[in-house]
N, C-alpha and C. Protein backbone atom coordinates (compact mmCIF):
# COMPACT_ATOMS: atom_id res chain seq x y z
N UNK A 1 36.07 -2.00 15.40
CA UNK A 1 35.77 -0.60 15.71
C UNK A 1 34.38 -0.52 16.35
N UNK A 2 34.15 0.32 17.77
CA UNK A 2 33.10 0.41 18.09
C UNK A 2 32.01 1.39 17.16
N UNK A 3 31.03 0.86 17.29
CA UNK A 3 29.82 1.42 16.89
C UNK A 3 29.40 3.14 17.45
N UNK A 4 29.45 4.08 16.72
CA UNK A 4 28.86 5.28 17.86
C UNK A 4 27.82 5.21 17.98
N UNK A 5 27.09 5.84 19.07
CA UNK A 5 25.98 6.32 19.00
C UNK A 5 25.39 7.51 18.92
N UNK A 6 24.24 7.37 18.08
CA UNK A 6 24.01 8.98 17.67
C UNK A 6 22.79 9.49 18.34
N UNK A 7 22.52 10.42 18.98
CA UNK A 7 20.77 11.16 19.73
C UNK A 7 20.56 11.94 18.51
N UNK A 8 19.11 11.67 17.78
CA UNK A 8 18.52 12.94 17.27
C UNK A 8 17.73 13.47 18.65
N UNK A 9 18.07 14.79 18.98
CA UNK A 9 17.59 15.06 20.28
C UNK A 9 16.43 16.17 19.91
N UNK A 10 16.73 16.83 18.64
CA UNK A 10 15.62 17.59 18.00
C UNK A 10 15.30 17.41 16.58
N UNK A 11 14.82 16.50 16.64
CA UNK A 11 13.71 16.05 15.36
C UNK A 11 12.90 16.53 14.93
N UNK A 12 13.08 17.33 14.18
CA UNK A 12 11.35 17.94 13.13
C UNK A 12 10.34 17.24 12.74
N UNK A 13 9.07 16.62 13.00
CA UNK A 13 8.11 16.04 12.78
C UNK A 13 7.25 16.66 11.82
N UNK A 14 7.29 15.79 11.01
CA UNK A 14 6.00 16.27 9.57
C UNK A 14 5.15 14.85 9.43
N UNK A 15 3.56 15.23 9.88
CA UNK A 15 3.03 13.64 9.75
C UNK A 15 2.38 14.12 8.16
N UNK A 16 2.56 12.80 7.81
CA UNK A 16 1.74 12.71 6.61
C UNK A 16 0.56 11.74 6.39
N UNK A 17 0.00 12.22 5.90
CA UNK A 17 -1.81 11.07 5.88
C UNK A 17 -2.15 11.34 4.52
N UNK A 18 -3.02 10.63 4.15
CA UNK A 18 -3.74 10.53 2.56
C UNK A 18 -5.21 10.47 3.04
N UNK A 19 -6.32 11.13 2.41
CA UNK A 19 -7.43 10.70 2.99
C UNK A 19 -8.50 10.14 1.31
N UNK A 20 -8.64 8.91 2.20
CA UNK A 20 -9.08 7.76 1.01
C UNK A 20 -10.23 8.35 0.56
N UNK A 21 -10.76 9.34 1.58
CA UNK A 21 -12.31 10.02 0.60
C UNK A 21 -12.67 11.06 -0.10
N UNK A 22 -10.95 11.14 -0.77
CA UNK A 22 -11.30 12.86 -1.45
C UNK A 22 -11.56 12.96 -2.66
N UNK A 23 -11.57 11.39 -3.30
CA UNK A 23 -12.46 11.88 -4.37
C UNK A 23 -13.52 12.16 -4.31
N UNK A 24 -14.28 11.76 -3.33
CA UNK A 24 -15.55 11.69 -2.97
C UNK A 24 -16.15 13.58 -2.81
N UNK A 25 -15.10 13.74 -2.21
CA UNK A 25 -15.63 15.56 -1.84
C UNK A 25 -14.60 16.35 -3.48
N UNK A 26 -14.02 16.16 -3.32
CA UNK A 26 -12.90 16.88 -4.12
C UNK A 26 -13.31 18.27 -5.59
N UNK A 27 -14.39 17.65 -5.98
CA UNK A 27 -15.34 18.49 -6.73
C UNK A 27 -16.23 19.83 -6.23
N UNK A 28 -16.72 18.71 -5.19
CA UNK A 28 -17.87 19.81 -4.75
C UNK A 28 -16.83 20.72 -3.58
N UNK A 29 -15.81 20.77 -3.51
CA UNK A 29 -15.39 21.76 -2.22
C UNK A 29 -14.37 22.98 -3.32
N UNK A 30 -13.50 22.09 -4.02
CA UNK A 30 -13.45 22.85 -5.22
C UNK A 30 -14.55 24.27 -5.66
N UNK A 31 -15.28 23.90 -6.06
CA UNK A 31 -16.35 24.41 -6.50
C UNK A 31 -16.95 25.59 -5.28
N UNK A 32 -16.79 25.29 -4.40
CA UNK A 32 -17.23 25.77 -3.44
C UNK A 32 -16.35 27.22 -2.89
N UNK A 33 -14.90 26.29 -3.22
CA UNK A 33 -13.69 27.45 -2.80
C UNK A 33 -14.16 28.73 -3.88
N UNK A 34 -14.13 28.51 -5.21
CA UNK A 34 -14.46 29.22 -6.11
C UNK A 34 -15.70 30.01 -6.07
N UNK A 35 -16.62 29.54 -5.68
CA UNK A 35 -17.81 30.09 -5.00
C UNK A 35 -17.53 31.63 -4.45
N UNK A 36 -16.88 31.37 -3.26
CA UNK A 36 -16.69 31.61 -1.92
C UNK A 36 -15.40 32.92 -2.30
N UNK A 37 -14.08 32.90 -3.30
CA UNK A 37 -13.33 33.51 -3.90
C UNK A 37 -14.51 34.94 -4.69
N UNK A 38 -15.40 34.37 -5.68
CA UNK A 38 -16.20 35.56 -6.32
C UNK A 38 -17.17 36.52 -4.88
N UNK A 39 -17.39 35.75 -4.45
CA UNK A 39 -18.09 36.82 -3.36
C UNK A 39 -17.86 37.10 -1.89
N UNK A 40 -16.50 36.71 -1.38
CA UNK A 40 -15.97 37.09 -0.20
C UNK A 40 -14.40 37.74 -0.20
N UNK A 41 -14.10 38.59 0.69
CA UNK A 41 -13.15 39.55 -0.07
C UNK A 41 -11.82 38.66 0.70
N UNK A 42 -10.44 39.09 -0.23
CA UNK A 42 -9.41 38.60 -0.25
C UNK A 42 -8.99 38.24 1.23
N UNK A 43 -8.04 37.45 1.69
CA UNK A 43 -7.64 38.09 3.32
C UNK A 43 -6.05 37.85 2.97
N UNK A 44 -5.69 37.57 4.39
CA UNK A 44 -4.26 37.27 4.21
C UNK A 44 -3.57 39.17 3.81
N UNK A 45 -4.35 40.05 4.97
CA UNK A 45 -4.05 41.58 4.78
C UNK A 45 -2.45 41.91 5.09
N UNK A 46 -1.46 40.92 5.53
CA UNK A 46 -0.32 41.42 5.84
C UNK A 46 0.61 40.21 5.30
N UNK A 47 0.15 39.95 4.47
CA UNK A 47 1.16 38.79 3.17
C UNK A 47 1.53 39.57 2.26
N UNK A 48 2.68 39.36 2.08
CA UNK A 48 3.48 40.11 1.17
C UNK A 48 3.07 39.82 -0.88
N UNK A 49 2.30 38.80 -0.71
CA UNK A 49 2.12 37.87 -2.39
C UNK A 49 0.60 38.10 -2.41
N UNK A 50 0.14 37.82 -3.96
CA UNK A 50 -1.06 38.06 -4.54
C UNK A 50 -1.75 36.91 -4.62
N UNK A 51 -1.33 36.11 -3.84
CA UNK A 51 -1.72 34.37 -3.98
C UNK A 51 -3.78 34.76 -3.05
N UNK A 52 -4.24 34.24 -3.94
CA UNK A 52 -5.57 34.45 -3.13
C UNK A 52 -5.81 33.92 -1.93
N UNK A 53 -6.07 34.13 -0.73
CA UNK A 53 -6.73 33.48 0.30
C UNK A 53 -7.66 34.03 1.03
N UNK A 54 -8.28 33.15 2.08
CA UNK A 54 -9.23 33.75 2.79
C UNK A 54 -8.83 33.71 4.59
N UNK A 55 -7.35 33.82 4.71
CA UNK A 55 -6.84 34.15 5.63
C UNK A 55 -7.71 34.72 6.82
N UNK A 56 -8.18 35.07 7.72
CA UNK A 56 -8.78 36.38 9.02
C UNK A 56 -9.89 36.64 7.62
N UNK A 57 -10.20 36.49 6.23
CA UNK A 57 -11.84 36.83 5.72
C UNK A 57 -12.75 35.72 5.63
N UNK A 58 -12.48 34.84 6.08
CA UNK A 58 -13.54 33.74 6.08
C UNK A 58 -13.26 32.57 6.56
N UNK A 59 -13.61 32.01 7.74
CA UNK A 59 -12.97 30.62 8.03
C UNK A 59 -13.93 29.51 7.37
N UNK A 60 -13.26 28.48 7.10
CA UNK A 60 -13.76 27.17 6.42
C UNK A 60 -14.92 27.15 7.70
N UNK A 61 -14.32 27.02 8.62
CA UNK A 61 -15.00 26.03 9.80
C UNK A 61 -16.45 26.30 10.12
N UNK A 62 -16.84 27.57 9.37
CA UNK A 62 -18.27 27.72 9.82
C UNK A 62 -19.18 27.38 8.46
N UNK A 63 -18.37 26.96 7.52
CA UNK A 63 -19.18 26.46 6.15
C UNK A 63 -19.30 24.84 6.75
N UNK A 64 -20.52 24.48 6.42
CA UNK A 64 -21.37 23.21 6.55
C UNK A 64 -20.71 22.24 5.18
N UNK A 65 -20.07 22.75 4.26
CA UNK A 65 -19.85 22.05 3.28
C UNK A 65 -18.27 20.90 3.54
N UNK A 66 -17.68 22.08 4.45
CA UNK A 66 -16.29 21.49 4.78
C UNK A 66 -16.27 20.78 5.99
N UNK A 67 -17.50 20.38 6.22
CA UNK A 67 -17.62 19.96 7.79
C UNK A 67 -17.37 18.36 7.95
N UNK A 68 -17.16 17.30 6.96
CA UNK A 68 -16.85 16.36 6.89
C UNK A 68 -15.54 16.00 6.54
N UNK A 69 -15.00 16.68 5.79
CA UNK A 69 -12.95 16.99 5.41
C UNK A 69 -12.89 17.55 7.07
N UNK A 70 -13.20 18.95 7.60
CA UNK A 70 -13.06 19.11 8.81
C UNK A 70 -12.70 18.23 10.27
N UNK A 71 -14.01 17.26 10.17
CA UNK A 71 -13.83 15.98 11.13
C UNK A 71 -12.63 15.09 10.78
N UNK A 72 -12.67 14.77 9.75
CA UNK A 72 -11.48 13.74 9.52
C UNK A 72 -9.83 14.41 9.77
N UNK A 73 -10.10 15.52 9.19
CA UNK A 73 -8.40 16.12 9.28
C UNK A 73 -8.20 16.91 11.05
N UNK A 74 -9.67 16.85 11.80
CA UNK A 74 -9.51 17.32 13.36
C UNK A 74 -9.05 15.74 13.93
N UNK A 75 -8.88 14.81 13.40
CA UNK A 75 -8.79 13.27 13.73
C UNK A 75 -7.19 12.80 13.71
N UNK A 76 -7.01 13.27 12.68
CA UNK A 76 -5.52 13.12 11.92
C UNK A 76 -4.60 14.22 12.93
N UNK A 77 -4.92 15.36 12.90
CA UNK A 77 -4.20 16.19 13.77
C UNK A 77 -4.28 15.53 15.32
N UNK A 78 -5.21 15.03 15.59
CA UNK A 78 -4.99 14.50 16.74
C UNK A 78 -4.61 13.36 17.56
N UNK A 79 -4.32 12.49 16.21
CA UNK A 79 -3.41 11.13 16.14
C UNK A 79 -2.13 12.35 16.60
N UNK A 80 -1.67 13.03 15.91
CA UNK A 80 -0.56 13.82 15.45
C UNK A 80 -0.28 14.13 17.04
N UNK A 81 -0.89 14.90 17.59
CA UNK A 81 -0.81 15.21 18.88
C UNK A 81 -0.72 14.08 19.63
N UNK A 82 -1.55 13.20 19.69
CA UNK A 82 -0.93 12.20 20.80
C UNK A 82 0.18 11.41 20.52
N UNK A 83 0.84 11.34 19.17
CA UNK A 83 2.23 11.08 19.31
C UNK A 83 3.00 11.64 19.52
N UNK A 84 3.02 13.00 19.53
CA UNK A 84 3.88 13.85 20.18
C UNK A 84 3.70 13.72 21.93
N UNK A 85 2.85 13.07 22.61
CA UNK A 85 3.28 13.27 23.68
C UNK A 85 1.78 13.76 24.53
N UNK A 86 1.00 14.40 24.14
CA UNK A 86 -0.10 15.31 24.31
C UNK A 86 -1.37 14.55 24.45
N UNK A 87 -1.16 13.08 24.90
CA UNK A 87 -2.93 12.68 25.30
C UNK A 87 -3.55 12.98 25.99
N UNK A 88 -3.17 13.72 27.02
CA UNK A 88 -4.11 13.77 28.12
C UNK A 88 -4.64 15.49 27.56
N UNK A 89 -4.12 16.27 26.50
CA UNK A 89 -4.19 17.63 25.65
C UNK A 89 -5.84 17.21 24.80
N UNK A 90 -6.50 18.16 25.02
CA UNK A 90 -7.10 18.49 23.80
C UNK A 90 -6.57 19.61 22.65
N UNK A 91 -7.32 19.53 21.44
CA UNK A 91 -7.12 20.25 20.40
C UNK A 91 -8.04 21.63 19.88
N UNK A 92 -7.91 22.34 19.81
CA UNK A 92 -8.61 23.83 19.38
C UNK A 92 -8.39 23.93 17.81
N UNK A 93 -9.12 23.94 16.80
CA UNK A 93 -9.39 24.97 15.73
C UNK A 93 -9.47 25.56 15.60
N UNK A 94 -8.31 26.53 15.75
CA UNK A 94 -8.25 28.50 15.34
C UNK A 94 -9.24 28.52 14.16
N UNK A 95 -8.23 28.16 12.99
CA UNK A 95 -8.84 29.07 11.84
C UNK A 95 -8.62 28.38 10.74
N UNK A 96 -9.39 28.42 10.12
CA UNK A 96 -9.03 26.92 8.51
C UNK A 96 -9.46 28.36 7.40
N UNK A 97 -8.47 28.22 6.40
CA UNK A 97 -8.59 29.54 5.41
C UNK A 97 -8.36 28.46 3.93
N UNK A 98 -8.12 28.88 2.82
CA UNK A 98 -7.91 28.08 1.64
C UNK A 98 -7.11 29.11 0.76
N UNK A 99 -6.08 28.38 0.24
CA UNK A 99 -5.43 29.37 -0.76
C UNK A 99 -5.71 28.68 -2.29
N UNK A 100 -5.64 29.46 -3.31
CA UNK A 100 -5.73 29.53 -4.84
C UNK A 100 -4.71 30.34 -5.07
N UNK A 101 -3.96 29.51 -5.84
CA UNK A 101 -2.91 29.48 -6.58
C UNK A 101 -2.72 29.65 -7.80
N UNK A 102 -2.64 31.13 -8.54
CA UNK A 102 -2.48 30.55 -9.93
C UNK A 102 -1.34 30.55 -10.63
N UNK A 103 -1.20 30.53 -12.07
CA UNK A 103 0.15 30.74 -12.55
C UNK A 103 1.00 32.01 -11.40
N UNK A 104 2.24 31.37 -11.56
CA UNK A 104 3.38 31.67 -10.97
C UNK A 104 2.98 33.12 -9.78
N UNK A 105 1.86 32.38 -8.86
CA UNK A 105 1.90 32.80 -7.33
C UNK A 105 2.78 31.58 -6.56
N UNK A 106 2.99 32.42 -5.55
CA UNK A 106 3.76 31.19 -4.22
C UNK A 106 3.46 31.87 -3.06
N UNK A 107 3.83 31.37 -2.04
CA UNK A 107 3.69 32.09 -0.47
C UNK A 107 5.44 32.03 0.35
N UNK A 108 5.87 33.51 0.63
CA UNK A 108 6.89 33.64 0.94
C UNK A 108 7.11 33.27 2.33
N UNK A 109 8.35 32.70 2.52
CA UNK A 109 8.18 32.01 3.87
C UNK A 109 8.13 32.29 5.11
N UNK A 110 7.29 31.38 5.77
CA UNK A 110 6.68 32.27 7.34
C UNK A 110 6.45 30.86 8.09
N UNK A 111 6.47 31.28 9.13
CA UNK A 111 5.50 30.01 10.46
C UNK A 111 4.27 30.41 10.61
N UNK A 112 3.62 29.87 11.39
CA UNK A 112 2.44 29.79 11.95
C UNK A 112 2.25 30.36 13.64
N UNK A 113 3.40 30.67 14.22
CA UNK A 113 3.45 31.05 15.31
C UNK A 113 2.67 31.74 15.74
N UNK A 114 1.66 32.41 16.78
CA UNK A 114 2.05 31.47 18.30
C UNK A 114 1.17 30.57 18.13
N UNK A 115 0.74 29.76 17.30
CA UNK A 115 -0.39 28.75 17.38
C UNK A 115 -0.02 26.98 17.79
N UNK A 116 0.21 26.10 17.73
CA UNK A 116 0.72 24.91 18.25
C UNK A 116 0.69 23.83 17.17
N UNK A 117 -0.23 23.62 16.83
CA UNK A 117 -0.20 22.80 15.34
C UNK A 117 -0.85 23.39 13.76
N UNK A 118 -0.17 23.01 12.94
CA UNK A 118 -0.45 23.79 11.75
C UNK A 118 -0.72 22.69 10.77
N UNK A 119 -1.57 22.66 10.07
CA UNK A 119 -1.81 21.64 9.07
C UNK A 119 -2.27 22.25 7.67
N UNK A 120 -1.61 21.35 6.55
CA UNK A 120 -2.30 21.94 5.28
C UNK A 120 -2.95 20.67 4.45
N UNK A 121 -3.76 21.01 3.94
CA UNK A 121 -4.45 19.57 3.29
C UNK A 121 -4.39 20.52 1.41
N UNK A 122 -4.06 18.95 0.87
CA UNK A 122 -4.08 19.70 -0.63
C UNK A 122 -5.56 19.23 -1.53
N UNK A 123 -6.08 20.16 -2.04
CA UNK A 123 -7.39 19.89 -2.48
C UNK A 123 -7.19 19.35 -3.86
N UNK A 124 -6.10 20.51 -4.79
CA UNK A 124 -5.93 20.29 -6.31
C UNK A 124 -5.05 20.64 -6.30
N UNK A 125 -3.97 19.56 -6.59
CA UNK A 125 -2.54 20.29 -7.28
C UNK A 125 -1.90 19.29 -8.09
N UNK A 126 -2.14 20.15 -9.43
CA UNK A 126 -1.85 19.83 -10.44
C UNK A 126 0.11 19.93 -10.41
N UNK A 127 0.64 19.21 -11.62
CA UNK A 127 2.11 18.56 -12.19
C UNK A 127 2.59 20.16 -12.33
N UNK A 128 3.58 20.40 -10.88
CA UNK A 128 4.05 21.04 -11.62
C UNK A 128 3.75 22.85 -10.71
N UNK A 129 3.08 22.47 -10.10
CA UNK A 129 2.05 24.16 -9.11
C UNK A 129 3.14 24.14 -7.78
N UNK A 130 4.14 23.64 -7.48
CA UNK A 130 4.55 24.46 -6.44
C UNK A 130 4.74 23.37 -5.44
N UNK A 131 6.13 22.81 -4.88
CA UNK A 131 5.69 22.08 -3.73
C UNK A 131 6.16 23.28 -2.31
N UNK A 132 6.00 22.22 -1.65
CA UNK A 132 6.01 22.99 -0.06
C UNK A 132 7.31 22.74 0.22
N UNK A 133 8.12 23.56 0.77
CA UNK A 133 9.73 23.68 0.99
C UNK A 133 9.89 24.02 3.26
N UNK A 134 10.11 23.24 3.90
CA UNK A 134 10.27 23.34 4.98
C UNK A 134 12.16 23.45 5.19
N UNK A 135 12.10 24.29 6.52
CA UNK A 135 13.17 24.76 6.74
C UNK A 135 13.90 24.65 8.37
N UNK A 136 15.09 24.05 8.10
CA UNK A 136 15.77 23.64 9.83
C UNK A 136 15.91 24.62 11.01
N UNK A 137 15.75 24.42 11.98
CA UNK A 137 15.78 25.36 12.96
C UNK A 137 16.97 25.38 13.59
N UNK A 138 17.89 24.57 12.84
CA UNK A 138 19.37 25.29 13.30
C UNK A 138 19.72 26.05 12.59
N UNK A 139 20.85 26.60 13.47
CA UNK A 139 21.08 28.44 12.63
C UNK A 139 22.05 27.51 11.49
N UNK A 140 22.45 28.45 10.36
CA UNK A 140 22.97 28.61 9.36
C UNK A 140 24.28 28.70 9.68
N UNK A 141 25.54 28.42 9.45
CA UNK A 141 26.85 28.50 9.74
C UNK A 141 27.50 27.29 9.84
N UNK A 142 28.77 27.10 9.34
CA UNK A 142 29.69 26.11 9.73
C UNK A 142 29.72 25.53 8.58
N UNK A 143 30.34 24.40 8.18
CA UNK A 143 31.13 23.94 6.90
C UNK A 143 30.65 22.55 6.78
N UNK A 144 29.66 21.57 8.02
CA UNK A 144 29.39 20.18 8.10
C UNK A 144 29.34 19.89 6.75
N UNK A 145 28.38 20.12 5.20
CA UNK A 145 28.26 20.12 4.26
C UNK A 145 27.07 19.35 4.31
N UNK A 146 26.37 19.10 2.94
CA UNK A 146 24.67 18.83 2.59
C UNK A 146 25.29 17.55 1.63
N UNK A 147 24.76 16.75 2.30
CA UNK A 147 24.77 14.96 1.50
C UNK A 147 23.28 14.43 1.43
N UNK A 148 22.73 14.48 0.28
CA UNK A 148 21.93 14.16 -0.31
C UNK A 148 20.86 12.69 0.41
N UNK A 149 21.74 11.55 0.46
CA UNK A 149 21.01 10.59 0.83
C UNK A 149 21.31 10.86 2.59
N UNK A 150 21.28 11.72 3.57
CA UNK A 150 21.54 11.80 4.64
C UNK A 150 21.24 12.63 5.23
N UNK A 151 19.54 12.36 5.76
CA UNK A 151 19.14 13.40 6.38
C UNK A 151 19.52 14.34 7.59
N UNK A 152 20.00 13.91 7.81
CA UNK A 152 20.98 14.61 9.62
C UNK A 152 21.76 15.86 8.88
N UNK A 153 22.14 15.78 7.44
CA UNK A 153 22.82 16.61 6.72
C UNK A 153 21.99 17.78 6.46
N UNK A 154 20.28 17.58 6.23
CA UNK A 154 19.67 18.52 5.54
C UNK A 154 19.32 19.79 6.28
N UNK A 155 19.41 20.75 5.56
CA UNK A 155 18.65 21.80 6.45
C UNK A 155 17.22 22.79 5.54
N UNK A 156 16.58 22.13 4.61
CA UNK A 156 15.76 22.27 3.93
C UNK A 156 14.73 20.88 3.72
N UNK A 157 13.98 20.67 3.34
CA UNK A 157 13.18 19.60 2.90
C UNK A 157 11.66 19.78 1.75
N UNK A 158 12.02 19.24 0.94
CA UNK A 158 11.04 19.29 0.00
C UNK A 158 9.64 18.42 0.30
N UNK A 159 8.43 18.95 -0.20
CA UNK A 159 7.50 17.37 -0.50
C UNK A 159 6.49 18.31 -1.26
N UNK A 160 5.90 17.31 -2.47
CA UNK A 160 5.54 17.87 -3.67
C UNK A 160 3.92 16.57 -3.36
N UNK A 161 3.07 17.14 -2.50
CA UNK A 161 2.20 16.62 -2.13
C UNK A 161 1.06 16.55 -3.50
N UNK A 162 0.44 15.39 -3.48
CA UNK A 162 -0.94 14.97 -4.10
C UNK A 162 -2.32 15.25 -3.69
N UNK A 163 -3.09 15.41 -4.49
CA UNK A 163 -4.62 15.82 -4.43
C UNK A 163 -5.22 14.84 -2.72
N UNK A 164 -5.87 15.15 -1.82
CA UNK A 164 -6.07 14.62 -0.89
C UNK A 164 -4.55 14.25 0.28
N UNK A 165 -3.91 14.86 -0.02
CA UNK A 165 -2.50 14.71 0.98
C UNK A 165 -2.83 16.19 2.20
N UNK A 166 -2.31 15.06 3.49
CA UNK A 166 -2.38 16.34 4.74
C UNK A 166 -1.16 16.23 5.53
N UNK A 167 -0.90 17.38 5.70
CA UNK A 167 0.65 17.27 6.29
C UNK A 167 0.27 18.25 7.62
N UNK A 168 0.74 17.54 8.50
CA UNK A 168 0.77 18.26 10.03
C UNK A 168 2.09 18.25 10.68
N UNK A 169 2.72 20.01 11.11
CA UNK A 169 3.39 20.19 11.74
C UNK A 169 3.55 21.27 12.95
N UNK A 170 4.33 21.34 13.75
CA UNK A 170 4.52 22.57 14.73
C UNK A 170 4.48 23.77 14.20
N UNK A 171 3.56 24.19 14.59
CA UNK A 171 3.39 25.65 14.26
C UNK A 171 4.16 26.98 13.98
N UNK A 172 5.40 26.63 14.54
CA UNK A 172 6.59 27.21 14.83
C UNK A 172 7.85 26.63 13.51
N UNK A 173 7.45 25.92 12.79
CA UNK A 173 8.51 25.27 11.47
C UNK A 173 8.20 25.93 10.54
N UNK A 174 9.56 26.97 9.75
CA UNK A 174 9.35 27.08 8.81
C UNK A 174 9.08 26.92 7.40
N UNK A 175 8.35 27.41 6.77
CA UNK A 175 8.27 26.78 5.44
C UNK A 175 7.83 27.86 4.47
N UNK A 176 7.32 27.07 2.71
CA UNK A 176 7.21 28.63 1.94
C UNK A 176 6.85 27.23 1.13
N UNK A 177 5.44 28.36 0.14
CA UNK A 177 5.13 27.25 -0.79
C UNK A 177 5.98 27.82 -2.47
N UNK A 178 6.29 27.41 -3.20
CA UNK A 178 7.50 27.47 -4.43
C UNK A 178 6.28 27.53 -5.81
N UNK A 179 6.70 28.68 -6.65
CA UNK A 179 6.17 29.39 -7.33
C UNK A 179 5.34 28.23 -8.60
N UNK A 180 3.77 28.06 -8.40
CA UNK A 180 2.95 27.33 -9.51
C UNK A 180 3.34 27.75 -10.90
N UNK A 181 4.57 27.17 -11.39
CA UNK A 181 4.36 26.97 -13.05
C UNK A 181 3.91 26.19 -13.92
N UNK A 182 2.40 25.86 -13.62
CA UNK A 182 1.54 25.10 -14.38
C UNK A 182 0.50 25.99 -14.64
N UNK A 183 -0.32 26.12 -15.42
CA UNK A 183 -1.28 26.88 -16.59
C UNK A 183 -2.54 26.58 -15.54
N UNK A 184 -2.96 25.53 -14.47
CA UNK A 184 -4.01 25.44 -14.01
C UNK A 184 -3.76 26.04 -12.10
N UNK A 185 -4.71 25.80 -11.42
CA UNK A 185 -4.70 26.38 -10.16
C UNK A 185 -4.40 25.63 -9.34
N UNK A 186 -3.62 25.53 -8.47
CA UNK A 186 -3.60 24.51 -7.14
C UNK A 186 -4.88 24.99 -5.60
N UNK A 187 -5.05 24.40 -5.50
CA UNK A 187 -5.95 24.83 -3.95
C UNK A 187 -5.48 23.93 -2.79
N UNK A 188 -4.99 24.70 -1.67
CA UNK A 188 -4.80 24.08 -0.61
C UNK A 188 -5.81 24.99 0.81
N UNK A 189 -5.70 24.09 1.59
CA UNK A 189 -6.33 24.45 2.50
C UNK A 189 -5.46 24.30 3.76
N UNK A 190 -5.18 25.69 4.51
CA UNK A 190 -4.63 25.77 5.96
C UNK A 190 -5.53 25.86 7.09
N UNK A 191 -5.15 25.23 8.37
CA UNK A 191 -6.07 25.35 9.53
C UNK A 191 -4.27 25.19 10.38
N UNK A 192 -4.65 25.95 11.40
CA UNK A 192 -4.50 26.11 12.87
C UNK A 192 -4.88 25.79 14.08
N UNK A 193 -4.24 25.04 15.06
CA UNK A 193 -4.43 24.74 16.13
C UNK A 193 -4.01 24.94 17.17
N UNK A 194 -4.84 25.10 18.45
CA UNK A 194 -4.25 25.44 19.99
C UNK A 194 -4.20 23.81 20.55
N UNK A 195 -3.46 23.63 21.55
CA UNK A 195 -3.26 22.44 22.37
C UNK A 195 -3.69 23.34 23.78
N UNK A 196 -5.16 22.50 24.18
CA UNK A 196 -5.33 22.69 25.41
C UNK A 196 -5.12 22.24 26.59
């Protein structure tokens, strides 16, 4: 019997990286988010959830503290980009915001659109706070069915990321983070990007 052949012709790309120096910051930016939570006001004005962020009220990028996580994860996004295709592209930093998470908040699901790359880096997340749930951009319908060990099947995808984990995707992929039922806080941090 011949062999078929199969085209994934639209592939969803999620890069994943670990960055070996977050224990190193992991305290003091912590600390900092919390800081920054008591005396700068909420954002994220047209989110439907009570999940704290600093959405359009404060970007990371002009704090001096985040300016070394900053460089490394503007590095990583841009590995990211030139495997997609985009070397001869530079990269833009819209907007880097941080969310706090506490008992049973989540973020209901949305894209990042019109922006080009979207990245989230996890600062603290504790056993148990919520993973990140991404979603297929084919429509919904038809009977193919969902087989577990076979991704071509899926039209959802889980990943239940670790303290110092960065995940970069198209700006345009949906996703939703799944409700923290652990007693402590998760903190992640979102940034946005233009391809110039």
């Amino acid at each position: 019997m011949e062999k078929m052949e199969l085209h994934q012709i639209f592939p969803v790309i999620i890069g994943v990286t670990e960055n070996k120096n977050h224990k190193l910051i992991e305290k003091k930016l912590i600390e900092e988010c919390k800081f920054i939570k008591k005396n700068f006001k909420k954002g994220g004005e047209n989110w439907s959830v009570s999940t704290f962020n600093t959405c359009g009220s404060y970007n990371l990028t002009t704090n001096k503290k985040f300016d070394d996580l900053h460089t490394w994860i503007f590095k990583e996004v841009d590995k990211y980009k030139n495997q997609m295709s985009h070397k001869n592209s530079k990269i833009k930093c819209i907007d880097s915001w941080f969310n706090i998470y506490n008992k049973y908040d989540y973020q209901e699901r949305h894209e990042h659109y019109p922006n080009d790359i979207s990245a989230v880096y996890y600062l603290k997340t504790p056993e148990n706070s919520g993973s990140i749930k991404f979603y297929t951009h084919e429509p919904y319908g038809g009977n193919f069915g969902y087989i577990e060990n076979n991704p071509l099947t899926w039209k959802t995808y889980w990943l239940n990321p670790r303290p110092g984990t960065l995940l970069i995707f198209k700006s345009n992929l949906m996703h939703e983070v799944k409700q923290n039922k652990s007693n402590q806080q998760k903190i992640s941090i979102a940034l946005n990007f233009k391809i110039l």
